[in-house]
PDB file of N, CA and C in Angstrom:
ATOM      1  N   UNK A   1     -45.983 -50.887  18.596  1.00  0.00           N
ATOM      2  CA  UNK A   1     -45.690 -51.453  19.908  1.00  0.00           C
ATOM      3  C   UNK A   1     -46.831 -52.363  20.346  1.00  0.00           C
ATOM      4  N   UNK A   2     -46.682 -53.142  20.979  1.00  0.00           N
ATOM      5  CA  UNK A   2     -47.581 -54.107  21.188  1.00  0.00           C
ATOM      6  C   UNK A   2     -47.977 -54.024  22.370  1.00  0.00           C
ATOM      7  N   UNK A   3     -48.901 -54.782  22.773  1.00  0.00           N
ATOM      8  CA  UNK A   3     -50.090 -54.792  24.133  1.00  0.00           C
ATOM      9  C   UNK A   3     -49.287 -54.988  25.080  1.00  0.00           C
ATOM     10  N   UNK A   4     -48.800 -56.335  24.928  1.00  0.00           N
ATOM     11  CA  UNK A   4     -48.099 -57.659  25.962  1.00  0.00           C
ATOM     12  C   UNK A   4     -46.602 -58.029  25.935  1.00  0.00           C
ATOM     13  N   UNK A   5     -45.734 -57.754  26.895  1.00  0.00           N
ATOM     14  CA  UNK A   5     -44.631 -58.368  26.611  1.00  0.00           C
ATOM     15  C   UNK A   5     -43.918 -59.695  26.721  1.00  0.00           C
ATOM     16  N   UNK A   6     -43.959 -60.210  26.088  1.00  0.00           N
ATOM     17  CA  UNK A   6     -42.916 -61.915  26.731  1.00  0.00           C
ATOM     18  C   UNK A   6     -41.601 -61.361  26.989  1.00  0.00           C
ATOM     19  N   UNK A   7     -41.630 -62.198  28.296  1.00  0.00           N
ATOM     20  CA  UNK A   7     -40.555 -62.434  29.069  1.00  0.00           C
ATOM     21  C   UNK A   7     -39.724 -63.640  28.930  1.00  0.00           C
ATOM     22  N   UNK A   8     -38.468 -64.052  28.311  1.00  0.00           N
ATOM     23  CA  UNK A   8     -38.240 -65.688  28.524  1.00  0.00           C
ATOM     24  C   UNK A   8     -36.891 -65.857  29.258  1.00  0.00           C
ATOM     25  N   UNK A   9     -36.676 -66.493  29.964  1.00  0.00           N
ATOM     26  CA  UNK A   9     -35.945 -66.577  30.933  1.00  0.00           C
ATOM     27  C   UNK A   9     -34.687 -67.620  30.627  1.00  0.00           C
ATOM     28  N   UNK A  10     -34.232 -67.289  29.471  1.00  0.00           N
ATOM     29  CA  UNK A  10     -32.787 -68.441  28.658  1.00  0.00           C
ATOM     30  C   UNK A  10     -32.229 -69.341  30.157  1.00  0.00           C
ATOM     31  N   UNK A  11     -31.884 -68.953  31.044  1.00  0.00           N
ATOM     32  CA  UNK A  11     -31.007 -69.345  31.915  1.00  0.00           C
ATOM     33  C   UNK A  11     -31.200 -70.592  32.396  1.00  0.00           C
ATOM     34  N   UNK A  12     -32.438 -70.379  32.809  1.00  0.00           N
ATOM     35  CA  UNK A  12     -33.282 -71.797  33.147  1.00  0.00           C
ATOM     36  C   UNK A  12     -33.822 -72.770  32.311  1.00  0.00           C
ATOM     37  N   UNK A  13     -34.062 -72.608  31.430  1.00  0.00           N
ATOM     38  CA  UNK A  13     -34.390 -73.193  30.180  1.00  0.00           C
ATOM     39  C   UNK A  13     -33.759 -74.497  30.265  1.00  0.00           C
ATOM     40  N   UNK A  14     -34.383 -75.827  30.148  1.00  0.00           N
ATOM     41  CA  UNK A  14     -34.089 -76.993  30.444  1.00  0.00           C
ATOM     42  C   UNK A  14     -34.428 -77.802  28.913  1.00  0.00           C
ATOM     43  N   UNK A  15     -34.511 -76.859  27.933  1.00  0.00           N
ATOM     44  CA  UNK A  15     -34.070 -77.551  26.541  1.00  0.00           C
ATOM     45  C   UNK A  15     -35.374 -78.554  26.234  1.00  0.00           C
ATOM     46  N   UNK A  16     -36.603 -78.659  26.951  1.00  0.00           N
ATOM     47  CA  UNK A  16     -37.594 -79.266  26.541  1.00  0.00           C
ATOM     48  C   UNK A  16     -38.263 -79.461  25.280  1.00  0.00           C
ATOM     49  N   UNK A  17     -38.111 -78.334  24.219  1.00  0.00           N
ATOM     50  CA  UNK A  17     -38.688 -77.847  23.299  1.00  0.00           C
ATOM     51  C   UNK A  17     -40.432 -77.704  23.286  1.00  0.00           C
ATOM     52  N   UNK A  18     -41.225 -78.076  24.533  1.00  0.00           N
ATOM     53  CA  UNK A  18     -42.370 -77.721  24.384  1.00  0.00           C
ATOM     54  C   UNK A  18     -42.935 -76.389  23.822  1.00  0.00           C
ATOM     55  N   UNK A  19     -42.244 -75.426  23.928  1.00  0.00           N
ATOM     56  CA  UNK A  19     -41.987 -73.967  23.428  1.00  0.00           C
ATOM     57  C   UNK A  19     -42.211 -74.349  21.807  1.00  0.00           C
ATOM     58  N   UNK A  20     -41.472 -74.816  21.353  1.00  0.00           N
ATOM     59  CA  UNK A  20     -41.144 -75.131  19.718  1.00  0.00           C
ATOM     60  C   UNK A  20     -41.871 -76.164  18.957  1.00  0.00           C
ATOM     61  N   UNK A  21     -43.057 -76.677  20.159  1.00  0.00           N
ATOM     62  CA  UNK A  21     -44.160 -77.940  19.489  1.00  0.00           C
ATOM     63  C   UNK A  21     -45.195 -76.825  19.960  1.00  0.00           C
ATOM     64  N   UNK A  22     -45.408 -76.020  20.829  1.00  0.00           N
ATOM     65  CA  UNK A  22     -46.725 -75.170  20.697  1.00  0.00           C
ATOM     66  C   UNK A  22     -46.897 -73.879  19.977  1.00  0.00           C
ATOM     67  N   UNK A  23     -45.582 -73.577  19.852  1.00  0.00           N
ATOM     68  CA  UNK A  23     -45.722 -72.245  18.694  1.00  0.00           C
ATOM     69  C   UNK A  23     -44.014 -72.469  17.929  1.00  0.00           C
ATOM     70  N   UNK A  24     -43.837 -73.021  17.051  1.00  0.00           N
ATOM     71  CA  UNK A  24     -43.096 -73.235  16.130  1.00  0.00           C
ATOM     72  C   UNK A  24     -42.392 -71.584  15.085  1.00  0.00           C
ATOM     73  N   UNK A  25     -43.652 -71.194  15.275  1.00  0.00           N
ATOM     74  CA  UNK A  25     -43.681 -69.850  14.612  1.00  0.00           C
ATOM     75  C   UNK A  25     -42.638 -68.948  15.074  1.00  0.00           C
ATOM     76  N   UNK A  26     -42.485 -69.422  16.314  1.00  0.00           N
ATOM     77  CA  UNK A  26     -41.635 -68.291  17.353  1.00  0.00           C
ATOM     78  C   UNK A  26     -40.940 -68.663  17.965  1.00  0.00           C
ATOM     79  N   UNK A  27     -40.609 -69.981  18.242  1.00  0.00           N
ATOM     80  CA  UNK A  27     -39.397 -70.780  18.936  1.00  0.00           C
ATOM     81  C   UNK A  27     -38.343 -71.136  18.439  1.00  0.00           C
ATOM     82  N   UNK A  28     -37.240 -71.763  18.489  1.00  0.00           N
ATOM     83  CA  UNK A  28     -36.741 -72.361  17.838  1.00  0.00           C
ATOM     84  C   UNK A  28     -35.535 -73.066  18.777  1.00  0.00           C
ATOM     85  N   UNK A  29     -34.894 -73.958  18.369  1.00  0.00           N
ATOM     86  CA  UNK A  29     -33.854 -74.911  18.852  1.00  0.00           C
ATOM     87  C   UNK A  29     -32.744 -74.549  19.049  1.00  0.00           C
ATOM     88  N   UNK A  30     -32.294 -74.000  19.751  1.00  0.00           N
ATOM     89  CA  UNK A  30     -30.774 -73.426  19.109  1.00  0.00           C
ATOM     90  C   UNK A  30     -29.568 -74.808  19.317  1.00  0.00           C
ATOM     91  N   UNK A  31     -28.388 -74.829  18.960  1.00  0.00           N
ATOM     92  CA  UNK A  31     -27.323 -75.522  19.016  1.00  0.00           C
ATOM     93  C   UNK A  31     -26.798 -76.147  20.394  1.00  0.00           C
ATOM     94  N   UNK A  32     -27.021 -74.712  21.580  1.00  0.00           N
ATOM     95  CA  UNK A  32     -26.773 -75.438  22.982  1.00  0.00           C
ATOM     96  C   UNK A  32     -28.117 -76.316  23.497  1.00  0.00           C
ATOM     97  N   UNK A  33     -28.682 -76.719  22.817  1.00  0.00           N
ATOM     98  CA  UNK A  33     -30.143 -77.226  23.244  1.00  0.00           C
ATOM     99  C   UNK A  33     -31.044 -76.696  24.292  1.00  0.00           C
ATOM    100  N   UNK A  34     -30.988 -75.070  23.976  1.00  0.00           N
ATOM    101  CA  UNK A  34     -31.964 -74.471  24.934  1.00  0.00           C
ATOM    102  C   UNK A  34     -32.710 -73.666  23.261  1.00  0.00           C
ATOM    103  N   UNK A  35     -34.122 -73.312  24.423  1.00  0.00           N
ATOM    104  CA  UNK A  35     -35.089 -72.231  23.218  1.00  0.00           C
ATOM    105  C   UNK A  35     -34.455 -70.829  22.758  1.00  0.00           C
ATOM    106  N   UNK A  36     -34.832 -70.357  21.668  1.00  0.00           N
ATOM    107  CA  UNK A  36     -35.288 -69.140  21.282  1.00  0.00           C
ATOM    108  C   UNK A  36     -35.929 -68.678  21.046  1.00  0.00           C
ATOM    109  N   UNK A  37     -36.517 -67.112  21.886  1.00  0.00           N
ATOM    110  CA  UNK A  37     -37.447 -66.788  21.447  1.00  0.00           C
ATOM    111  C   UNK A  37     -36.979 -66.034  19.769  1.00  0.00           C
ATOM    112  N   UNK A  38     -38.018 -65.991  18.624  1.00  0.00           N
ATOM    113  CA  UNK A  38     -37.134 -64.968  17.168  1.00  0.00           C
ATOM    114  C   UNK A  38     -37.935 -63.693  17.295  1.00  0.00           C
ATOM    115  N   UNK A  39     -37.211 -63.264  17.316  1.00  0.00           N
ATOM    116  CA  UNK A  39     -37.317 -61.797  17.252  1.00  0.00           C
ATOM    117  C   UNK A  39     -37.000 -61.095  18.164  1.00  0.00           C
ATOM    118  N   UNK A  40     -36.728 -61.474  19.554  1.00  0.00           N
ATOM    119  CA  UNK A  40     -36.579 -61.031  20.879  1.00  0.00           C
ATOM    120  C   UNK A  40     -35.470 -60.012  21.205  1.00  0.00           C
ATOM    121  N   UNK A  41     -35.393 -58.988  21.828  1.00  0.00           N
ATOM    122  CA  UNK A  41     -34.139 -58.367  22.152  1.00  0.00           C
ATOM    123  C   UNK A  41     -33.378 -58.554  24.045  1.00  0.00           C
ATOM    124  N   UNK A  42     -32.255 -59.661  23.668  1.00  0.00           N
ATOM    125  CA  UNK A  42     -31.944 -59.353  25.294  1.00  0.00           C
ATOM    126  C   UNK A  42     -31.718 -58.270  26.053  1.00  0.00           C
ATOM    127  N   UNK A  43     -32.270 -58.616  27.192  1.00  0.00           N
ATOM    128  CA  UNK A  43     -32.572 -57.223  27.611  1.00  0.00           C
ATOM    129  C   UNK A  43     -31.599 -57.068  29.265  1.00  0.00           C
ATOM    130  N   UNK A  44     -31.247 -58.301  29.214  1.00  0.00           N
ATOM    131  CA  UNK A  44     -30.324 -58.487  30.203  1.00  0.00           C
ATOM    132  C   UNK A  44     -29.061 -59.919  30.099  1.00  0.00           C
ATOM    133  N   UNK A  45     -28.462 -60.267  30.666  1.00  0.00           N
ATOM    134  CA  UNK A  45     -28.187 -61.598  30.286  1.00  0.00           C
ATOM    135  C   UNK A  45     -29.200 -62.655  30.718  1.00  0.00           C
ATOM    136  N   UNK A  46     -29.128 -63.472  29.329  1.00  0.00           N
ATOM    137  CA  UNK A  46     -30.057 -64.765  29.199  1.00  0.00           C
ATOM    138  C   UNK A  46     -31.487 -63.879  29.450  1.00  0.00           C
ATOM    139  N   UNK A  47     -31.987 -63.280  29.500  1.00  0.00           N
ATOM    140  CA  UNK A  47     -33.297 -62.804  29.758  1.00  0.00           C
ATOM    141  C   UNK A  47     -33.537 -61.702  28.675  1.00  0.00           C
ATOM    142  N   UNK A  48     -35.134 -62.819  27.680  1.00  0.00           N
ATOM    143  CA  UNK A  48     -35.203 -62.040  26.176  1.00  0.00           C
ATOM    144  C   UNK A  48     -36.476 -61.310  26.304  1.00  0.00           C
ATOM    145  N   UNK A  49     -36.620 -60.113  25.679  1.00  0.00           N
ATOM    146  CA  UNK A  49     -37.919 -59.871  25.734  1.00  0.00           C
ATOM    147  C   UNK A  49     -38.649 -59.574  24.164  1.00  0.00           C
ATOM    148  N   UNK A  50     -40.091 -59.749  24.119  1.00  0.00           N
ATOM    149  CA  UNK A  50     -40.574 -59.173  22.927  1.00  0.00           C
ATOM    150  C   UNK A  50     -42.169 -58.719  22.901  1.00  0.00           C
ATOM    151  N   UNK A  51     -42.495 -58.110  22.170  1.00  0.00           N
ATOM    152  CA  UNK A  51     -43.634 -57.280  22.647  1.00  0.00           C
ATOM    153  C   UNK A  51     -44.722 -57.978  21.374  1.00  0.00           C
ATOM    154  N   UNK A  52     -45.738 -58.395  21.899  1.00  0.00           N
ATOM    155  CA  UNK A  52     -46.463 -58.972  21.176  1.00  0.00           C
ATOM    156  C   UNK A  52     -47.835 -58.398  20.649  1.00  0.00           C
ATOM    157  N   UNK A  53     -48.477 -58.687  20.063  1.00  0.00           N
ATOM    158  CA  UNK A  53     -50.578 -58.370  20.152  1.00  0.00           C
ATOM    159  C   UNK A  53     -51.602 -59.058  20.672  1.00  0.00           C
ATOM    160  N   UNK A  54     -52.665 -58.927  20.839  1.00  0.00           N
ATOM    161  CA  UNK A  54     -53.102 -59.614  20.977  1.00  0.00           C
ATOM    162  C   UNK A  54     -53.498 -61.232  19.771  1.00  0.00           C
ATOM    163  N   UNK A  55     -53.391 -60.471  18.566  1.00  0.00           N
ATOM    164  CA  UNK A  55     -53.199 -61.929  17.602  1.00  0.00           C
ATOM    165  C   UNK A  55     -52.323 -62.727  17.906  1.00  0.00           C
ATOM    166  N   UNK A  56     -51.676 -62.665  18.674  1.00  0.00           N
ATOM    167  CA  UNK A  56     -50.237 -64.197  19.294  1.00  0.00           C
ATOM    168  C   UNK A  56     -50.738 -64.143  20.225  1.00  0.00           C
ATOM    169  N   UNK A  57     -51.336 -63.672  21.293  1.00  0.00           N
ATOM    170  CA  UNK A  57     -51.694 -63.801  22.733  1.00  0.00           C
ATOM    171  C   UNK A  57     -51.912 -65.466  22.691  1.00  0.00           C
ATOM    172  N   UNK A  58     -52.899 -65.811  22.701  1.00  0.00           N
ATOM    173  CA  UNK A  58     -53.111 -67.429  22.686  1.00  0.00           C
ATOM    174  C   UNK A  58     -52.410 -68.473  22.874  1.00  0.00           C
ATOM    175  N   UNK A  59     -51.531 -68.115  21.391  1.00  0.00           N
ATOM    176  CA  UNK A  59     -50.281 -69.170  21.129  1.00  0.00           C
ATOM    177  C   UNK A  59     -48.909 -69.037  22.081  1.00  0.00           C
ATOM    178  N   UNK A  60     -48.795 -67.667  22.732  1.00  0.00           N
ATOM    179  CA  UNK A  60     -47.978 -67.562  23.372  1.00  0.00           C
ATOM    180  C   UNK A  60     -48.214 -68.007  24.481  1.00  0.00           C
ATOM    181  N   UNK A  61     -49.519 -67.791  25.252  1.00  0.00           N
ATOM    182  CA  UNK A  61     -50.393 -68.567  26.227  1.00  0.00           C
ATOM    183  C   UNK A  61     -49.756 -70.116  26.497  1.00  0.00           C
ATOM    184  N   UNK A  62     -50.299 -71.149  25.102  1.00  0.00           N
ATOM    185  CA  UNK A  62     -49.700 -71.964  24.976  1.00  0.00           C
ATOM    186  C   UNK A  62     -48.501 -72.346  25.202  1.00  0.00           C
ATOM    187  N   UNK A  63     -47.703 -71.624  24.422  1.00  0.00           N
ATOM    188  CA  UNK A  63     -46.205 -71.902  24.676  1.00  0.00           C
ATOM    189  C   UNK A  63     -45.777 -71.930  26.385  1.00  0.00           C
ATOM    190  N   UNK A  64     -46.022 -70.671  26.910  1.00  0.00           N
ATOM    191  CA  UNK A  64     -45.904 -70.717  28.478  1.00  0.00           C
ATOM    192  C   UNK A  64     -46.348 -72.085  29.355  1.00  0.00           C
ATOM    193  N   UNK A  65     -47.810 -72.119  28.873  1.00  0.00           N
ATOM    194  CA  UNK A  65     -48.493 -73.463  29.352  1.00  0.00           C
ATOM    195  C   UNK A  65     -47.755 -74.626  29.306  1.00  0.00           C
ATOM    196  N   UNK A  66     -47.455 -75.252  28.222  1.00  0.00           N
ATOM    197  CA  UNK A  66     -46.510 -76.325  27.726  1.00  0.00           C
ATOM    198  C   UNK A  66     -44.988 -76.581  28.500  1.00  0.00           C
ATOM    199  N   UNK A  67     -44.187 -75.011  29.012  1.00  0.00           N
ATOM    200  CA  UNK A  67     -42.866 -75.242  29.283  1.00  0.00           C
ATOM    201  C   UNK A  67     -42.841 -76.072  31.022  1.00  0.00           C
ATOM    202  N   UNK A  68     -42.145 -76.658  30.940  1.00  0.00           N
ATOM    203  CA  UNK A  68     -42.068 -77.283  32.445  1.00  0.00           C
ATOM    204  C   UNK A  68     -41.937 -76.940  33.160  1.00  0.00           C
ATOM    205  N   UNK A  69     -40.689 -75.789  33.024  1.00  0.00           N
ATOM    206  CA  UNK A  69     -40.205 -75.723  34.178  1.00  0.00           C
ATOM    207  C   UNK A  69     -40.612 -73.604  34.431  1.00  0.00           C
ATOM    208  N   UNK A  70     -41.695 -73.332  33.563  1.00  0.00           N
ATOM    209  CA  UNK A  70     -42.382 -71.988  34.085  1.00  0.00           C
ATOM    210  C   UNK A  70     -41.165 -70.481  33.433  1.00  0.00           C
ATOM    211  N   UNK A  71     -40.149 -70.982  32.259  1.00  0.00           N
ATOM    212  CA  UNK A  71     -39.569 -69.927  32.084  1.00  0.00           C
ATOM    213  C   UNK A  71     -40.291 -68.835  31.054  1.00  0.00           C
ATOM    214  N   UNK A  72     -41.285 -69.012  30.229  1.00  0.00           N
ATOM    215  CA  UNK A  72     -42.296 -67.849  29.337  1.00  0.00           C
ATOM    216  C   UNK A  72     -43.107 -67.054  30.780  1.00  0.00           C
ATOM    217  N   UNK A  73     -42.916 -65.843  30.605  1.00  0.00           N
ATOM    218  CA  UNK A  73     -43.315 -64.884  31.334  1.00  0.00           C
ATOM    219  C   UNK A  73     -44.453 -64.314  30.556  1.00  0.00           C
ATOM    220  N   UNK A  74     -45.597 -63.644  30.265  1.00  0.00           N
ATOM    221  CA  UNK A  74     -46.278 -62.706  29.889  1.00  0.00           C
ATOM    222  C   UNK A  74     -46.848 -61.452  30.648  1.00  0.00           C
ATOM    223  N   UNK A  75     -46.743 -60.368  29.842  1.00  0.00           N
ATOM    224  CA  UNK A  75     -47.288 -59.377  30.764  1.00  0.00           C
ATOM    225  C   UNK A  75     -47.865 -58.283  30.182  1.00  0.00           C
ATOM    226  N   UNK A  76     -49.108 -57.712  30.654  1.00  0.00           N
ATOM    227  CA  UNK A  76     -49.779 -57.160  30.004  1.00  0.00           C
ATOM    228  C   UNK A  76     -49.218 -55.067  30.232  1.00  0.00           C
ATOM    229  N   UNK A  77     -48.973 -55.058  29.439  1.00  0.00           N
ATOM    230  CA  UNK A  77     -47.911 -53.793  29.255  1.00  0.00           C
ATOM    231  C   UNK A  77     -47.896 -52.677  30.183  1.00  0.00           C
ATOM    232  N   UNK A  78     -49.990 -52.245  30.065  1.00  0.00           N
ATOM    233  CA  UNK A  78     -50.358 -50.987  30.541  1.00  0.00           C
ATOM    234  C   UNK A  78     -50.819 -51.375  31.919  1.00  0.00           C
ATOM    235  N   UNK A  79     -50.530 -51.939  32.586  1.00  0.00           N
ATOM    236  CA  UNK A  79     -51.109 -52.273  33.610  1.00  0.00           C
ATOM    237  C   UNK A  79     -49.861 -53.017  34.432  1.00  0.00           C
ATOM    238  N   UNK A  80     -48.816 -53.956  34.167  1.00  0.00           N
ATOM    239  CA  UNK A  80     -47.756 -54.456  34.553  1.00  0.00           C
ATOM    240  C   UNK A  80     -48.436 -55.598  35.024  1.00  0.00           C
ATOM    241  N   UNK A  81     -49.349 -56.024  34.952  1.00  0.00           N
ATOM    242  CA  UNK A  81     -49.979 -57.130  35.470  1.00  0.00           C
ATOM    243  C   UNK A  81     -49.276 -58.244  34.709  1.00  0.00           C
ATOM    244  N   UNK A  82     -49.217 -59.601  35.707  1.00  0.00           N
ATOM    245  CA  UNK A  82     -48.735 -60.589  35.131  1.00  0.00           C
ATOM    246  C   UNK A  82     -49.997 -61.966  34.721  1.00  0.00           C
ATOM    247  N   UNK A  83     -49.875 -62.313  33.442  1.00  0.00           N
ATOM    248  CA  UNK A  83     -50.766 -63.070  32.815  1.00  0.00           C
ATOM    249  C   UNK A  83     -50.691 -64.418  33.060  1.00  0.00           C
ATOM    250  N   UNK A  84     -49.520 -64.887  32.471  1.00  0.00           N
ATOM    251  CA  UNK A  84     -48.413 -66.440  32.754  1.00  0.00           C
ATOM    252  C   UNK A  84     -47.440 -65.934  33.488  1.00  0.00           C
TER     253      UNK A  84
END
């Protein structure tokens, strides 16, 4: 289980792909021209979650940083504190 959870918020998602130029590793394009997070389990509609380490912390950082319109959430697990 991991430290940190991402939060990504499909709904809003305005298809930028900044997500998929700052971490490639973990994004991806889908067909309706919104992101994916890979590996993620929805956990509600349009709203994905996945539990990360601190070895992605950074890049996920990034990814959040990059999106326009503020849909990458991070959160630090044991504490519920919000990061991005």
């Amino acid at each position: 289980m991991g430290k940190y959870k991402v939060v990504f918020d499909r709904d809003d998602c305005i298809g930028a792909a900044a997500c998929v130029a700052a971490y490639p590793e973990m994004w991806k394009m889908a067909k309706d021209g919104k992101a994916d997070l890979k590996g993620s389990k929805e956990k509600s509609e349009n709203l994905f979650e996945l539990e990360i380490d601190d070895n992605r912390l950074e890049k996920f950082k990034a990814a959040a940083a990059a999106c326009p319109v503020s849909v990458i959430h991070i959160f630090d697990k044991k504490s519920g504190k919000k990061i991005v």
